[in-house]
N, C-alpha and C. Protein backbone atom coordinates (compact mmCIF):
# COMPACT_ATOMS: atom_id res chain seq x y z
N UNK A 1 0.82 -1.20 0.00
CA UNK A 1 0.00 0.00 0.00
C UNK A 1 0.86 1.26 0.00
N UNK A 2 1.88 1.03 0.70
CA UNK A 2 2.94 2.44 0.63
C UNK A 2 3.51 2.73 -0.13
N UNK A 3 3.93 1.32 -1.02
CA UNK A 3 4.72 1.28 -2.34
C UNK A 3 3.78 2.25 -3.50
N UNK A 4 2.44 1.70 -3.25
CA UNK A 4 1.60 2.75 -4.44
C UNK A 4 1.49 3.96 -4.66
N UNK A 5 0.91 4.31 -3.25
CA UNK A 5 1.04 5.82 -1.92
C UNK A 5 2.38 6.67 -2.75
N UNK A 6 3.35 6.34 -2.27
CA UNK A 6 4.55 7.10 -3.48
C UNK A 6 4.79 6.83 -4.56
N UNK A 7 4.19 6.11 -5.50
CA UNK A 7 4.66 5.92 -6.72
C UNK A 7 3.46 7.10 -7.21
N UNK A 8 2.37 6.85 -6.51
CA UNK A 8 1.38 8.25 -7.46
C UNK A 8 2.07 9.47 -7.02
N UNK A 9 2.64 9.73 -5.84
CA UNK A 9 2.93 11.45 -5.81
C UNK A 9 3.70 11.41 -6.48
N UNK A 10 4.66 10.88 -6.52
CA UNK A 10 5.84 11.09 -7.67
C UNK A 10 5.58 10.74 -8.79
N UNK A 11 4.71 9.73 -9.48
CA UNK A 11 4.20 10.37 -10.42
C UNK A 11 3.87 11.89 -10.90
N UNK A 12 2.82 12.33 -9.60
CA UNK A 12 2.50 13.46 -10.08
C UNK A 12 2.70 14.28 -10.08
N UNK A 13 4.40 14.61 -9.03
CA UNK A 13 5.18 15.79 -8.87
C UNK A 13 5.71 15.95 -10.45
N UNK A 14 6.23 14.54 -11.28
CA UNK A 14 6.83 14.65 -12.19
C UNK A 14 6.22 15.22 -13.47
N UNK A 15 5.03 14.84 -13.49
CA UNK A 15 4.06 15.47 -14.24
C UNK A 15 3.84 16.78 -13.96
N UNK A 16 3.87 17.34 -12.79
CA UNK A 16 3.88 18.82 -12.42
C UNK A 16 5.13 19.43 -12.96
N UNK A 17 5.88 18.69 -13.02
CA UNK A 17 6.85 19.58 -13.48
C UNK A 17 7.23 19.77 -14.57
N UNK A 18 6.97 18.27 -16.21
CA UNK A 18 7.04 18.84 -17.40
C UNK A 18 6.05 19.97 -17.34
N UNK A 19 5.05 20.02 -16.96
CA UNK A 19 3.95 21.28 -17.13
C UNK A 19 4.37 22.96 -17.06
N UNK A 20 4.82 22.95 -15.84
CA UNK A 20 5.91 23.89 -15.53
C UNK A 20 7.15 24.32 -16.28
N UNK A 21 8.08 23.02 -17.52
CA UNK A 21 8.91 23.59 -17.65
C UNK A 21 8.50 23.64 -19.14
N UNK A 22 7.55 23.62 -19.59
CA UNK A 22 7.56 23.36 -21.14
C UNK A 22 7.42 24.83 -21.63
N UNK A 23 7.17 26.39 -21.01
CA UNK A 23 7.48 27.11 -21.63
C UNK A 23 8.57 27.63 -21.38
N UNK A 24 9.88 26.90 -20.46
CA UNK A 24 11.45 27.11 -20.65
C UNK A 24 11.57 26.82 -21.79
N UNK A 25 11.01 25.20 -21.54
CA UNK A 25 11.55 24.51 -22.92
C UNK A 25 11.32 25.35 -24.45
N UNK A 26 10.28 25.60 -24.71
CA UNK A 26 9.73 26.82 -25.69
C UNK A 26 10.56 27.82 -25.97
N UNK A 27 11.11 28.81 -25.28
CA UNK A 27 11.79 29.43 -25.04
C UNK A 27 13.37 29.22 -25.39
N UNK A 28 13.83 28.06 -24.90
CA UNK A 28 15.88 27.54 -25.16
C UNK A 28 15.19 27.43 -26.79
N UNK A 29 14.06 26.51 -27.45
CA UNK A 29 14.12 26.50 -28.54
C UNK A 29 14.18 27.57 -29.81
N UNK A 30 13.06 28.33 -29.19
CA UNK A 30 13.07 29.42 -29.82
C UNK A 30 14.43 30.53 -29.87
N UNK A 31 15.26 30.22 -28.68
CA UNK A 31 16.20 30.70 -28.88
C UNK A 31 17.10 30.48 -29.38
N UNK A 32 17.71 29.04 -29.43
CA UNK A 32 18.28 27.87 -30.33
C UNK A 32 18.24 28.24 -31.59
N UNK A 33 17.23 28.71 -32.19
CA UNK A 33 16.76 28.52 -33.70
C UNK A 33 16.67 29.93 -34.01
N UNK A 34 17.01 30.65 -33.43
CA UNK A 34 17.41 32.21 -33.53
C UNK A 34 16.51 32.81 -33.77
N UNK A 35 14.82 32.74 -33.33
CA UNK A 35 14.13 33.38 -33.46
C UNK A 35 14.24 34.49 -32.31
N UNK A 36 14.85 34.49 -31.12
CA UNK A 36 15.32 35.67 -30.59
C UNK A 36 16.27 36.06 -30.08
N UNK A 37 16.61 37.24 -29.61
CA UNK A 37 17.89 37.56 -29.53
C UNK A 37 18.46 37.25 -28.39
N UNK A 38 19.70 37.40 -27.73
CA UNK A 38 20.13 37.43 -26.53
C UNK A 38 19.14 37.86 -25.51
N UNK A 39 19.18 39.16 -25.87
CA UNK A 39 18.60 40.19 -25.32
C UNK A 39 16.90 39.98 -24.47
N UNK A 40 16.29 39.12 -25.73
CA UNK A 40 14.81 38.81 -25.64
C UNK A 40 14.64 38.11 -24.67
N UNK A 41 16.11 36.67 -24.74
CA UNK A 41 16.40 35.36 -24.40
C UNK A 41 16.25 35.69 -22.92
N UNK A 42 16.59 36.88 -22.29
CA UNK A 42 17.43 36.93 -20.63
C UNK A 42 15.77 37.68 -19.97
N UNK A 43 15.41 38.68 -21.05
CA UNK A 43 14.04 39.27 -20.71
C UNK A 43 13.14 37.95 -20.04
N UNK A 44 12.73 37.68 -21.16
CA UNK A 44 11.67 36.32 -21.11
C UNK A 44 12.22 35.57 -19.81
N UNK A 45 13.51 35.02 -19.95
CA UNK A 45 13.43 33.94 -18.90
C UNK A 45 13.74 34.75 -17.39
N UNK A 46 13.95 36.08 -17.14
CA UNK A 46 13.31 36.67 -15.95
C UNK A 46 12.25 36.35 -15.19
N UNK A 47 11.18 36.81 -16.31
CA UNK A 47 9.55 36.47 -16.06
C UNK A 47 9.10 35.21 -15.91
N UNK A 48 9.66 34.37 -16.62
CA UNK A 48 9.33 32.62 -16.24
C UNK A 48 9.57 32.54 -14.68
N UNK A 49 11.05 33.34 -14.89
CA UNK A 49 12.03 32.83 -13.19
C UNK A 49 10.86 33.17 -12.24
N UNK A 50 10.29 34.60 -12.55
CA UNK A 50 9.56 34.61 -11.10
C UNK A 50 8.48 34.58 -10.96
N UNK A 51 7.58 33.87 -12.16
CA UNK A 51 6.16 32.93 -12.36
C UNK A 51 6.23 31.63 -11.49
């Protein structure tokens, strides 16, 4: 019973957290692929930081 008990929270911390990082992820790409600049790159991920 305990074994299950933590396998769902951690399931669902982990799931909480692609959720959370997929507009970083969005973001390294878009920056990757030079749709923005340095500049945009440090703006943006400010505002993620303190979302």
């Amino acid at each position: 019973m305990l074994g299950i008990t933590v396998y769902l929270v951690v399931r669902r911390l982990i799931r909480k957290n692609k959720v959370e990082d997929q507009p970083l992820m969005i973001l390294k790409e878009r920056y990757a692929k030079g749709e923005i600049t340095d500049d945009e790159y440090q703006q943006k991920r400010k505002v993620l930081d303190r979302g």
